[in-house]
PDB file of N, CA and C in Angstrom:
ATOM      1  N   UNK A   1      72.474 -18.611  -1.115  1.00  0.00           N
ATOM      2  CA  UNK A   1      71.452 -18.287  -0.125  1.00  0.00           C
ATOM      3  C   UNK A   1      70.573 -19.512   0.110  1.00  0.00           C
ATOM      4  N   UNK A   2      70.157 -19.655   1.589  1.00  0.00           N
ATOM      5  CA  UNK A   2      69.108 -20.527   1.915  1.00  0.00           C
ATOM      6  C   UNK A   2      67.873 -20.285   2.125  1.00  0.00           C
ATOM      7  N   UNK A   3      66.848 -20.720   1.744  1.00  0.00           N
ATOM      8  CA  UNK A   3      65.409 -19.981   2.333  1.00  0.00           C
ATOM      9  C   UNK A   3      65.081 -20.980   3.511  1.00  0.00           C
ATOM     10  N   UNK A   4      64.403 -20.830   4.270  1.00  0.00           N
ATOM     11  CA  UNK A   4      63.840 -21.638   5.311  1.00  0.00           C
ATOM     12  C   UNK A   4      63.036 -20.937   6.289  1.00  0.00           C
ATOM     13  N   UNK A   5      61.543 -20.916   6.492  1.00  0.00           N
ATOM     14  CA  UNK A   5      60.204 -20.091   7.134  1.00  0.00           C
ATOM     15  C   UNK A   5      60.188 -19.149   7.131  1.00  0.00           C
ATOM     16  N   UNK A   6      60.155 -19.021   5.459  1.00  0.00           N
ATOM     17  CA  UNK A   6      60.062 -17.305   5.034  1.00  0.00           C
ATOM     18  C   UNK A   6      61.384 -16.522   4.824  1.00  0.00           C
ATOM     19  N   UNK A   7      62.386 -16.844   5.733  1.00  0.00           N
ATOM     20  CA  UNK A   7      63.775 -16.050   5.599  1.00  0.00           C
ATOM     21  C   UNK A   7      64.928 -17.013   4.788  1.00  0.00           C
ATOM     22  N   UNK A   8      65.870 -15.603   4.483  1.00  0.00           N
ATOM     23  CA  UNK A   8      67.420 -15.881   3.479  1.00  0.00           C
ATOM     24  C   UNK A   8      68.080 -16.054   4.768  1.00  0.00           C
ATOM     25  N   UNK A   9      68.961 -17.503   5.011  1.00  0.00           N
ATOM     26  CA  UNK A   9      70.462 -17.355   5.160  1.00  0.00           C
ATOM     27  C   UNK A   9      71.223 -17.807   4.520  1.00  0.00           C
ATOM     28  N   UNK A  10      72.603 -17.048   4.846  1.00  0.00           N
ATOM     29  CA  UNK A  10      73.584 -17.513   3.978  1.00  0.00           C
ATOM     30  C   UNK A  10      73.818 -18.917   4.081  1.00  0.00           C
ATOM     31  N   UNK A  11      74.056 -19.092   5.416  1.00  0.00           N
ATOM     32  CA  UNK A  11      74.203 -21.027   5.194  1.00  0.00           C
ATOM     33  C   UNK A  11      73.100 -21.419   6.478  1.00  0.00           C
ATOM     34  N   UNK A  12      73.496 -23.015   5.810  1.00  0.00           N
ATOM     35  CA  UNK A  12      72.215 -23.619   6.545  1.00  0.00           C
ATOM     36  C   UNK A  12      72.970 -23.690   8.109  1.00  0.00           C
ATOM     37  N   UNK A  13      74.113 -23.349   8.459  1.00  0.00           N
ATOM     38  CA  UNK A  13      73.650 -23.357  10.004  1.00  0.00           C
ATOM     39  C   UNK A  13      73.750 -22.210  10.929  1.00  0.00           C
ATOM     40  N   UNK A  14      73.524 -20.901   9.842  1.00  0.00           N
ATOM     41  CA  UNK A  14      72.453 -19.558  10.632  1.00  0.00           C
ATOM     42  C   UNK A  14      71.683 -19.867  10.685  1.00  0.00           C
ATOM     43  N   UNK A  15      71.055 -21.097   9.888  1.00  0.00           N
ATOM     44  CA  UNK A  15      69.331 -21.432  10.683  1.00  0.00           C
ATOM     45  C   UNK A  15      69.251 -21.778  11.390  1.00  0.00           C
ATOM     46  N   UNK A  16      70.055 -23.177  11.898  1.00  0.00           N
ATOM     47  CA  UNK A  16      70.438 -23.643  12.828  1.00  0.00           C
ATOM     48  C   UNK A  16      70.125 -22.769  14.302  1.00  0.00           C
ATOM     49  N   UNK A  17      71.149 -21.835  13.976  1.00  0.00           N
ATOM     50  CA  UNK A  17      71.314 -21.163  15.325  1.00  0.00           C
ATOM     51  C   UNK A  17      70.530 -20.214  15.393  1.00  0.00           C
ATOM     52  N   UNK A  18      69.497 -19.986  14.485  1.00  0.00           N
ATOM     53  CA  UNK A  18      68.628 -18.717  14.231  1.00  0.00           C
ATOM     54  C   UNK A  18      67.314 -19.675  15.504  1.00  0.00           C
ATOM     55  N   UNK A  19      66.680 -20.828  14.664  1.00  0.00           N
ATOM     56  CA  UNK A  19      66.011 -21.926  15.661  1.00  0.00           C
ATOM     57  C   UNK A  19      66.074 -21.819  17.276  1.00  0.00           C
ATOM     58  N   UNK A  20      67.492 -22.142  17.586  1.00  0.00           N
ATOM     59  CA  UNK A  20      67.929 -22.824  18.877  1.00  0.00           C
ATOM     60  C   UNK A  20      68.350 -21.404  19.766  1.00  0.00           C
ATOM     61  N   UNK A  21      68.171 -19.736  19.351  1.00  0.00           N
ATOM     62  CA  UNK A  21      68.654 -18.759  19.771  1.00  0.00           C
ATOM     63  C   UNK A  21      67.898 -18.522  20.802  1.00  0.00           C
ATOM     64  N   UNK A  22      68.072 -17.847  21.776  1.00  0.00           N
ATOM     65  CA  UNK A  22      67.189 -17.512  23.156  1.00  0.00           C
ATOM     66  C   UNK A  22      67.882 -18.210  24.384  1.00  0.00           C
ATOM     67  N   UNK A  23      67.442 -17.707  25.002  1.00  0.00           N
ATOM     68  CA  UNK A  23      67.747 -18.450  26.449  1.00  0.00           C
ATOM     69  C   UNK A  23      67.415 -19.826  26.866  1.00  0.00           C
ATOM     70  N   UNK A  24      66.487 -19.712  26.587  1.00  0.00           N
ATOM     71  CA  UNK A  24      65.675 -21.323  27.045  1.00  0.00           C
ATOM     72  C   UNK A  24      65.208 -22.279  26.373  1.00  0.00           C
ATOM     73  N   UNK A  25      65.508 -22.043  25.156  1.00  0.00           N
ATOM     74  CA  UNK A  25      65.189 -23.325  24.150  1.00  0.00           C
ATOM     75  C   UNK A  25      66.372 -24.554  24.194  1.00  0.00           C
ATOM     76  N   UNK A  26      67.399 -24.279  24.567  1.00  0.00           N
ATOM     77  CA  UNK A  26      68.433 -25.880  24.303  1.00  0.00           C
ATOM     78  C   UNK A  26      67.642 -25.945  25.665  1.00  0.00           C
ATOM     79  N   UNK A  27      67.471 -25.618  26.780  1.00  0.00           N
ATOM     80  CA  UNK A  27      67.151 -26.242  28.632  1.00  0.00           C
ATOM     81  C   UNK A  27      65.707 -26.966  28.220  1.00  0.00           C
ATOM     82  N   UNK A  28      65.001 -26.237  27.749  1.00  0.00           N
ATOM     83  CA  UNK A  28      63.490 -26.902  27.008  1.00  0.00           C
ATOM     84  C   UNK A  28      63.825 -27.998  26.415  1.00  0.00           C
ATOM     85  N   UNK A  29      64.984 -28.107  25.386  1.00  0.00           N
ATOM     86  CA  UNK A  29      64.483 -29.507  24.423  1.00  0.00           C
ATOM     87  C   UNK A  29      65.218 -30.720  25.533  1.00  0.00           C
ATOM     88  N   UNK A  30      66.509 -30.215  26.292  1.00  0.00           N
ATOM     89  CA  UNK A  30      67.143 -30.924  27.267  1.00  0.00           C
ATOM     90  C   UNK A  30      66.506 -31.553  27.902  1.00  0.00           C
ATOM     91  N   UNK A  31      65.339 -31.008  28.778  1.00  0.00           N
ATOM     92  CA  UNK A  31      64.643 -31.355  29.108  1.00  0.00           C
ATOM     93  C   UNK A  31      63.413 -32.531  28.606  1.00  0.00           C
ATOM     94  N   UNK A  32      62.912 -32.173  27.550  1.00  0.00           N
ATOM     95  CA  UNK A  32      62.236 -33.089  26.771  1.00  0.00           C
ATOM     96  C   UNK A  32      62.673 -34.398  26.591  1.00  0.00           C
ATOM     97  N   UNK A  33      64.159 -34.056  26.255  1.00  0.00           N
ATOM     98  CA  UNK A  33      65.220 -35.649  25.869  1.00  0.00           C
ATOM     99  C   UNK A  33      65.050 -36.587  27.205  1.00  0.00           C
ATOM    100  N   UNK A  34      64.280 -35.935  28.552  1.00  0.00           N
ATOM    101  CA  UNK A  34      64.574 -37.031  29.472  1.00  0.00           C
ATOM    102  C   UNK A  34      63.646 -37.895  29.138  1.00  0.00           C
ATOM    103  N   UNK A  35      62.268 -36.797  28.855  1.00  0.00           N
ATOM    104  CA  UNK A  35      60.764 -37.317  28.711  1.00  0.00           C
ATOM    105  C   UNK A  35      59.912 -36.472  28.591  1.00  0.00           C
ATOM    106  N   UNK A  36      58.605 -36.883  28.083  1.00  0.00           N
ATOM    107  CA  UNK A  36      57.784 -36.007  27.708  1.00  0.00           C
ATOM    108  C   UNK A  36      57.193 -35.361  28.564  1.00  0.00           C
ATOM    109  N   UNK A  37      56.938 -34.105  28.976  1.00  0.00           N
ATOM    110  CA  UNK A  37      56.441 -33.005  29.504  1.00  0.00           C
ATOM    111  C   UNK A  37      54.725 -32.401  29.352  1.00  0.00           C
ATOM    112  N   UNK A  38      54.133 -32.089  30.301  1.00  0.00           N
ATOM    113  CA  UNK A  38      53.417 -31.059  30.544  1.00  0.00           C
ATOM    114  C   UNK A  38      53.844 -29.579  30.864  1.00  0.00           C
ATOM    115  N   UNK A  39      53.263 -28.547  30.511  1.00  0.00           N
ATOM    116  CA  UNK A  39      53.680 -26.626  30.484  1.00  0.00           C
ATOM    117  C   UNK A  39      53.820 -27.191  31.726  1.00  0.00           C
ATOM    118  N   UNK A  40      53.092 -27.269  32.803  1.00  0.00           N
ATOM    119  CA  UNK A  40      53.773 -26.835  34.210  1.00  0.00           C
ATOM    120  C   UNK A  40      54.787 -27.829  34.075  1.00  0.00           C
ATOM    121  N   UNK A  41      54.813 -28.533  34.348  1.00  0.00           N
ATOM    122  CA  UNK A  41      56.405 -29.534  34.778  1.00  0.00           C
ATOM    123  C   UNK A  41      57.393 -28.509  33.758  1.00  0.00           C
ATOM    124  N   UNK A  42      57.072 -28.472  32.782  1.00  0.00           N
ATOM    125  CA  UNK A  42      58.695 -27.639  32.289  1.00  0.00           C
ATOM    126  C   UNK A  42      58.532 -26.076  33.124  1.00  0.00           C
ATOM    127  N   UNK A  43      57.975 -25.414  33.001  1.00  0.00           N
ATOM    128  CA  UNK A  43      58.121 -24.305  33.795  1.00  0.00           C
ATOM    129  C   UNK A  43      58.331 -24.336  35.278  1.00  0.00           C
ATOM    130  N   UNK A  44      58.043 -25.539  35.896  1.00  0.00           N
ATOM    131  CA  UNK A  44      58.577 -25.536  37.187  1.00  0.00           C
ATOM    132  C   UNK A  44      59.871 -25.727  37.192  1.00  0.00           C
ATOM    133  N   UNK A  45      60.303 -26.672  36.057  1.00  0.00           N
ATOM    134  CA  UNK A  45      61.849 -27.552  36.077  1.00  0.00           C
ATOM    135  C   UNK A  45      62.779 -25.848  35.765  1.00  0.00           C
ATOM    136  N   UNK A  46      61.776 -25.153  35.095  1.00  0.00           N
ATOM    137  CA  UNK A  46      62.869 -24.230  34.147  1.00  0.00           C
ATOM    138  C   UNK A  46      62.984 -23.002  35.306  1.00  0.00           C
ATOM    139  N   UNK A  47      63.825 -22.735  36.375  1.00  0.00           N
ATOM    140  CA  UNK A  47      63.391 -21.222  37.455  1.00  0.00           C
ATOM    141  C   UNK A  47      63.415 -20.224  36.401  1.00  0.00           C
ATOM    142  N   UNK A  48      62.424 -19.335  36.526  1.00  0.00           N
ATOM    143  CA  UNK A  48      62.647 -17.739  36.321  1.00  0.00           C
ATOM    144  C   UNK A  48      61.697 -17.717  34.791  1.00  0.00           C
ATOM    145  N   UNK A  49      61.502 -18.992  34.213  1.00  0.00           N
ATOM    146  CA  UNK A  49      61.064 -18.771  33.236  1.00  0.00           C
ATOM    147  C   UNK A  49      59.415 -18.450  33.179  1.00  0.00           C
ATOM    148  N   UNK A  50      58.961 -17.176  32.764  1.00  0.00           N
ATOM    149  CA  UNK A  50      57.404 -16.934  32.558  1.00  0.00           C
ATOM    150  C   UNK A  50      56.301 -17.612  31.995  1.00  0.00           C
ATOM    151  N   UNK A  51      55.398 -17.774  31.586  1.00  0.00           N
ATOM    152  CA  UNK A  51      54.643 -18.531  30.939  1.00  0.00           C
ATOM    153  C   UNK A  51      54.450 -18.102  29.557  1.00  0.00           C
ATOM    154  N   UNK A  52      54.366 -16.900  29.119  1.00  0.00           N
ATOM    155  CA  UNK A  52      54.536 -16.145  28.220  1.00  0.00           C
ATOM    156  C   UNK A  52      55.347 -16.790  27.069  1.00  0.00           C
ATOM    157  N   UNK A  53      56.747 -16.608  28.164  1.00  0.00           N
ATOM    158  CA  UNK A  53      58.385 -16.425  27.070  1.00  0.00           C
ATOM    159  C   UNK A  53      58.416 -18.476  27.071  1.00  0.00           C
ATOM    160  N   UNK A  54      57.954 -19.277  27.958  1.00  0.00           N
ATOM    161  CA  UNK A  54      57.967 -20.409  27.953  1.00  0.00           C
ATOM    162  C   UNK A  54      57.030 -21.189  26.625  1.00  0.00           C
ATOM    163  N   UNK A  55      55.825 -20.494  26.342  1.00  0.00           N
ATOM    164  CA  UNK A  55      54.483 -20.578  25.737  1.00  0.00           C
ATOM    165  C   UNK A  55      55.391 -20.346  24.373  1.00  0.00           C
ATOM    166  N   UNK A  56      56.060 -18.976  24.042  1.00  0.00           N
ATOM    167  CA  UNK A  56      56.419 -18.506  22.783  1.00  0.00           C
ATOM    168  C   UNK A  56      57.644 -19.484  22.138  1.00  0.00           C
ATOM    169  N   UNK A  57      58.113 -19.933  23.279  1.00  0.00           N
ATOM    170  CA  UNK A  57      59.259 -21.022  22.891  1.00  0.00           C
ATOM    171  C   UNK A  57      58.821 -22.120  22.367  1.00  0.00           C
ATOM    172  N   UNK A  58      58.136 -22.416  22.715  1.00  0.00           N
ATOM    173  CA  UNK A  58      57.291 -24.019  22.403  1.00  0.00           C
ATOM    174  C   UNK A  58      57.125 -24.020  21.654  1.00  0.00           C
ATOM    175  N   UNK A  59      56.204 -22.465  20.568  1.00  0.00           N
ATOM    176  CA  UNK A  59      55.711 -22.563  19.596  1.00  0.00           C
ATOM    177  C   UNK A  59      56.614 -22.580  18.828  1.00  0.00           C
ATOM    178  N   UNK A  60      57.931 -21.797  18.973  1.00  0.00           N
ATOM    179  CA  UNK A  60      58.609 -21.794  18.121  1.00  0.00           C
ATOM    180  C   UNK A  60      59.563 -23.012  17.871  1.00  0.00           C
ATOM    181  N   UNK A  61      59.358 -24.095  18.330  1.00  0.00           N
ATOM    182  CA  UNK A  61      60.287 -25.213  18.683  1.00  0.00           C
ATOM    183  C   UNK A  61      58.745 -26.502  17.878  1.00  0.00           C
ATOM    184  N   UNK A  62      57.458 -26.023  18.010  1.00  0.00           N
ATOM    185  CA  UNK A  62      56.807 -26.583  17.312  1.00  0.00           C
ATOM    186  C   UNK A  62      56.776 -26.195  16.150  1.00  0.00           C
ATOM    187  N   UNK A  63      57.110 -25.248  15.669  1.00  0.00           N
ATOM    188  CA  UNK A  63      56.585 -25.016  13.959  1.00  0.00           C
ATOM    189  C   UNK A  63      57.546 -25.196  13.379  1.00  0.00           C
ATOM    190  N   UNK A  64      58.988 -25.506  13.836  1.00  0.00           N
ATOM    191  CA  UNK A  64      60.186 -25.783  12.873  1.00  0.00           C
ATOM    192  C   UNK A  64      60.053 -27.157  13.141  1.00  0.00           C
ATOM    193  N   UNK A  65      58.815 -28.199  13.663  1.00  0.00           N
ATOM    194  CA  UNK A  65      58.924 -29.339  14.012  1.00  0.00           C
ATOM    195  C   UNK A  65      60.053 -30.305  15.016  1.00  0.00           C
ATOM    196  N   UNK A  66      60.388 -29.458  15.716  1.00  0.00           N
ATOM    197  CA  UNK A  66      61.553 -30.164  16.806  1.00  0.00           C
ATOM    198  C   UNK A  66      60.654 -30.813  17.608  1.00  0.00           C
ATOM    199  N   UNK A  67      59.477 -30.143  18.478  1.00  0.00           N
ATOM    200  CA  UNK A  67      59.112 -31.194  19.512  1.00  0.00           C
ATOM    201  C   UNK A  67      57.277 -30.920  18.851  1.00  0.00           C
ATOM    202  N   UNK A  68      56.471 -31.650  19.342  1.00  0.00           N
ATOM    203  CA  UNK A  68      55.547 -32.338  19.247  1.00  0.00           C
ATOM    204  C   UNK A  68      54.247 -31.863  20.445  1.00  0.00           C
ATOM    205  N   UNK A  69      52.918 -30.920  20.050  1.00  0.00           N
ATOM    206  CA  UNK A  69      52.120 -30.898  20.569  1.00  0.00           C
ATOM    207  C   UNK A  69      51.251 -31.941  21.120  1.00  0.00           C
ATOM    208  N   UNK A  70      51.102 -32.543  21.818  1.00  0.00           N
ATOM    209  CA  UNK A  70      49.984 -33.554  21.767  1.00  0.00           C
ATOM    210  C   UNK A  70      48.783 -32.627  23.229  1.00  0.00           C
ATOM    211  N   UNK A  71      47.699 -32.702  22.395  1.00  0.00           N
ATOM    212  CA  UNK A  71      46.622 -32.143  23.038  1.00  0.00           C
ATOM    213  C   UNK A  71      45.718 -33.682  23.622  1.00  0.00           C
ATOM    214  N   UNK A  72      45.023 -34.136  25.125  1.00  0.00           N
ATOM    215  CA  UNK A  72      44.333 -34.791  25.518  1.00  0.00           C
ATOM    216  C   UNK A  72      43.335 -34.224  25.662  1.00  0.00           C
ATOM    217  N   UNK A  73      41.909 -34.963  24.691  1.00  0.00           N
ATOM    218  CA  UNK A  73      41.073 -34.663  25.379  1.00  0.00           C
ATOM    219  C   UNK A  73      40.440 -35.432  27.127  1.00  0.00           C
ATOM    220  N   UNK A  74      40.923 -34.592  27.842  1.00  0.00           N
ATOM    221  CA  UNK A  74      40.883 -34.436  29.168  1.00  0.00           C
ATOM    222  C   UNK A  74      39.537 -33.249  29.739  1.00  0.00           C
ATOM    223  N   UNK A  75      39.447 -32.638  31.052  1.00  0.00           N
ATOM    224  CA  UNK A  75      38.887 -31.581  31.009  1.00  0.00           C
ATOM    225  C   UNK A  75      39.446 -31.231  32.440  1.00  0.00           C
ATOM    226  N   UNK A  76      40.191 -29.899  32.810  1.00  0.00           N
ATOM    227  CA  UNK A  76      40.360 -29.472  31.431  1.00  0.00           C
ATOM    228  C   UNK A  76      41.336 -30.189  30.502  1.00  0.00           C
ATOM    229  N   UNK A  77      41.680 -29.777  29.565  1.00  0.00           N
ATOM    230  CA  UNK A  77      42.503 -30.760  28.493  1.00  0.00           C
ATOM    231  C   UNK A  77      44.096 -30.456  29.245  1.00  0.00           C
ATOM    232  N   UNK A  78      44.485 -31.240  28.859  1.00  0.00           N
ATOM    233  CA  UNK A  78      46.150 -32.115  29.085  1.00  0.00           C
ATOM    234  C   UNK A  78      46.838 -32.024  27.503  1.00  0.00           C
ATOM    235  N   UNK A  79      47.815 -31.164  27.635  1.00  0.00           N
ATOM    236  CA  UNK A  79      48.604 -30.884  26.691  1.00  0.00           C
ATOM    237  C   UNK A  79      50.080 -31.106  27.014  1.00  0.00           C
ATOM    238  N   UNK A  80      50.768 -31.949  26.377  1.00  0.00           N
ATOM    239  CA  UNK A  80      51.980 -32.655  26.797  1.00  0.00           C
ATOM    240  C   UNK A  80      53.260 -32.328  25.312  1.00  0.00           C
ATOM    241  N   UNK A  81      54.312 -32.244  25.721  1.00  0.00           N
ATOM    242  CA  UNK A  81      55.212 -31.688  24.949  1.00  0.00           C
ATOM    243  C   UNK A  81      56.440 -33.333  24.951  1.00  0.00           C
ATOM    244  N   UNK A  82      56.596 -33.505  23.383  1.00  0.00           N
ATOM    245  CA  UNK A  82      57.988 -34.358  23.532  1.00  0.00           C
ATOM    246  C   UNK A  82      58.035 -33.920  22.411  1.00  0.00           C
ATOM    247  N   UNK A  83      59.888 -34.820  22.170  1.00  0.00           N
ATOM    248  CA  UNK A  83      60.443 -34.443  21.061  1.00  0.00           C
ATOM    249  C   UNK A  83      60.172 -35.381  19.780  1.00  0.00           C
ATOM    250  N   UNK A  84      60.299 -34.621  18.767  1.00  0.00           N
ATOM    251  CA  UNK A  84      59.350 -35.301  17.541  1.00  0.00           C
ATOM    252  C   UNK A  84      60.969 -36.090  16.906  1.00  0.00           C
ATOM    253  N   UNK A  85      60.875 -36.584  15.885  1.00  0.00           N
ATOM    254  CA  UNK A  85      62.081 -37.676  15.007  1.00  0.00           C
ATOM    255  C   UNK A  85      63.391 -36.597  15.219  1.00  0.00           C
ATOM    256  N   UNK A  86      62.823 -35.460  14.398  1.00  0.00           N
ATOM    257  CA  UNK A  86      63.908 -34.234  13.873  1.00  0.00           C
ATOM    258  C   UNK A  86      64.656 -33.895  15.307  1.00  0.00           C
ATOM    259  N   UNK A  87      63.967 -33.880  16.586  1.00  0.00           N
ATOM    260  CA  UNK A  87      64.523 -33.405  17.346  1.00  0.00           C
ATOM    261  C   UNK A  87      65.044 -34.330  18.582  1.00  0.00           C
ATOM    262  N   UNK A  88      64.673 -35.279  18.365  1.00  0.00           N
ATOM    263  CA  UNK A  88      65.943 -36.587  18.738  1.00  0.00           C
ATOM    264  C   UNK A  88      67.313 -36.354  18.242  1.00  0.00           C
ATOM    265  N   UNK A  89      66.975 -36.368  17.119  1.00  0.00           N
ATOM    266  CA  UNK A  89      68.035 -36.064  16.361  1.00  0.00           C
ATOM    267  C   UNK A  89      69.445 -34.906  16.637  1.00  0.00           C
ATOM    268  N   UNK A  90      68.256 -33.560  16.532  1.00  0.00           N
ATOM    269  CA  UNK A  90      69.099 -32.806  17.188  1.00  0.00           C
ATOM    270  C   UNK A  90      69.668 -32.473  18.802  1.00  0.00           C
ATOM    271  N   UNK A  91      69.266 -33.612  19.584  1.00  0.00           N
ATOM    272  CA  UNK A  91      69.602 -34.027  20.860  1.00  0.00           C
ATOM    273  C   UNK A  91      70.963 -34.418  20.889  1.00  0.00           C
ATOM    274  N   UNK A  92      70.996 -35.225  19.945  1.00  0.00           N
ATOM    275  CA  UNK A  92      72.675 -35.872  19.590  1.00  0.00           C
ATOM    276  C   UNK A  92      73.961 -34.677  18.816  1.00  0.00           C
ATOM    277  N   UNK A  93      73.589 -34.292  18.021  1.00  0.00           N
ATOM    278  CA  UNK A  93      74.407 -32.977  17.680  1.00  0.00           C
ATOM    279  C   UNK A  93      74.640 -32.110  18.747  1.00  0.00           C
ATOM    280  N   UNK A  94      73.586 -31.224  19.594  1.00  0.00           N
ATOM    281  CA  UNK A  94      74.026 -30.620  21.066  1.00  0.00           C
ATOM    282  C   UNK A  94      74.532 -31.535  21.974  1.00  0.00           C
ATOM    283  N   UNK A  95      74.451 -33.001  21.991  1.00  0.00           N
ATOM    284  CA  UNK A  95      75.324 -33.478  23.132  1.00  0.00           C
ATOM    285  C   UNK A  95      76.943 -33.427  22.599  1.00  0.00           C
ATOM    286  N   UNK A  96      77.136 -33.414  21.279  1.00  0.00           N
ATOM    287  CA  UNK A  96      78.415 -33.212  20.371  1.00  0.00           C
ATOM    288  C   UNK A  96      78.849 -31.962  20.659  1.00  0.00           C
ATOM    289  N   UNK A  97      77.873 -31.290  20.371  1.00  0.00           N
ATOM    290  CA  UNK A  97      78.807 -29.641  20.874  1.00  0.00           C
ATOM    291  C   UNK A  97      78.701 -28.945  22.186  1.00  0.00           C
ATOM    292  N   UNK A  98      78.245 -29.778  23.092  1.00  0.00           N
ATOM    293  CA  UNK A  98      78.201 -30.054  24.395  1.00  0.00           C
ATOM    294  C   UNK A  98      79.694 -30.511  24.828  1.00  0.00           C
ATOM    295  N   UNK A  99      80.231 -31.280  24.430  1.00  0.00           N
ATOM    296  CA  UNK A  99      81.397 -32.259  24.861  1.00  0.00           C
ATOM    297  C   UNK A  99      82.449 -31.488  24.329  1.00  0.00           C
ATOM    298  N   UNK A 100      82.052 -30.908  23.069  1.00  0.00           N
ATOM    299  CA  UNK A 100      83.422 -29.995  22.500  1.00  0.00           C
ATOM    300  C   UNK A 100      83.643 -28.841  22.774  1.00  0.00           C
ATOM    301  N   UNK A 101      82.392 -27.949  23.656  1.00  0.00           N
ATOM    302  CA  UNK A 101      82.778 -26.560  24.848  1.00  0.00           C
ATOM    303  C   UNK A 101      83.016 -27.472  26.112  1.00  0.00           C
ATOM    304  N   UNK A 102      82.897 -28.403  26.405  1.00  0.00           N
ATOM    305  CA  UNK A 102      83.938 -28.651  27.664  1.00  0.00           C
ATOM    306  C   UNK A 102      85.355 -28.930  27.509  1.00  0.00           C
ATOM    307  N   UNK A 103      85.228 -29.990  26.273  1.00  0.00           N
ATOM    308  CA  UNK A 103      87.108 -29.811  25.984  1.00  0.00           C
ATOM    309  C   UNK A 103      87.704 -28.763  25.834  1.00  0.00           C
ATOM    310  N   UNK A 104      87.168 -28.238  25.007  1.00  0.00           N
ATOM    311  CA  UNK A 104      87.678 -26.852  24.120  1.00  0.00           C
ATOM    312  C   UNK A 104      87.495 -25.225  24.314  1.00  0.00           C
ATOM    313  N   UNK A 105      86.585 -25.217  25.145  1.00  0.00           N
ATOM    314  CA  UNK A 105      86.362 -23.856  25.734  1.00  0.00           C
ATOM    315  C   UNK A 105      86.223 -24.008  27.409  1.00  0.00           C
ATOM    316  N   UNK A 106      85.241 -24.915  27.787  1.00  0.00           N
ATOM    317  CA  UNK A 106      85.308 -24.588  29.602  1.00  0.00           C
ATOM    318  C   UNK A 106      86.535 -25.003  30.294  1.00  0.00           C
ATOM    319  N   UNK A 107      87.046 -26.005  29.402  1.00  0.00           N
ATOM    320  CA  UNK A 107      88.391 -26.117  30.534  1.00  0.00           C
ATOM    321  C   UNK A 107      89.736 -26.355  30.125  1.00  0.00           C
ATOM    322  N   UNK A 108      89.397 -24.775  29.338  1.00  0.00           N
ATOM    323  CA  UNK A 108      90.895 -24.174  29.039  1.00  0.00           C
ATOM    324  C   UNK A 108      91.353 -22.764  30.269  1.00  0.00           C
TER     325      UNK A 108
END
């Protein structure tokens, strides 16, 4: 068993996919990988997505440390989203299993 934010999985990459599960979190960090973001620019980039379910993603993409709050004091304040070390990182692994559902699953 693995522990990781409070929960057991069996292996470490149900966490993996426990993290990255939802609709809009790989299009969110995709996004990030171009450049760093403000909430509106990603919610405009993202159609259909609410502010809510956009807001809850973030957080959850901030507390496993993938991407990076930065708050400006501005007024009102300027809060900008990029990706932190860990999630560079995992930019390169989804472009890997990116390339291996196009070989291997979309165009069979």
């Amino acid at each position: 068993m693995y522990a990781f934010n409070s929960k057991q999985y069996e292996c470490p990459f149900d966490c993996f996919i426990d993290i990255l599960k939802g609709k809009w979190r790989t299009t969110i960090l995709l996004l990030l990988a171009q450049k760093p973001q403000r909430f509106a620019q990603l919610q405009r980039q993202i159609g259909g997505i609410s502010a809510k379910v956009l807001s809850e993603n973030l957080q959850v993409l901030e507390a496993n440390t993938i991407l990076h709050r930065e708050v400006y004091p501005t007024v009102p304040p300027t809060v900008e989203y990029s990706l932190t070390e860990k999630g560079t990182v995992l930019i390169h692994i989804m472009n890997d299993i990116n390339e291996w559902s196009h070989t291997y699953l979309i165009n069979e």
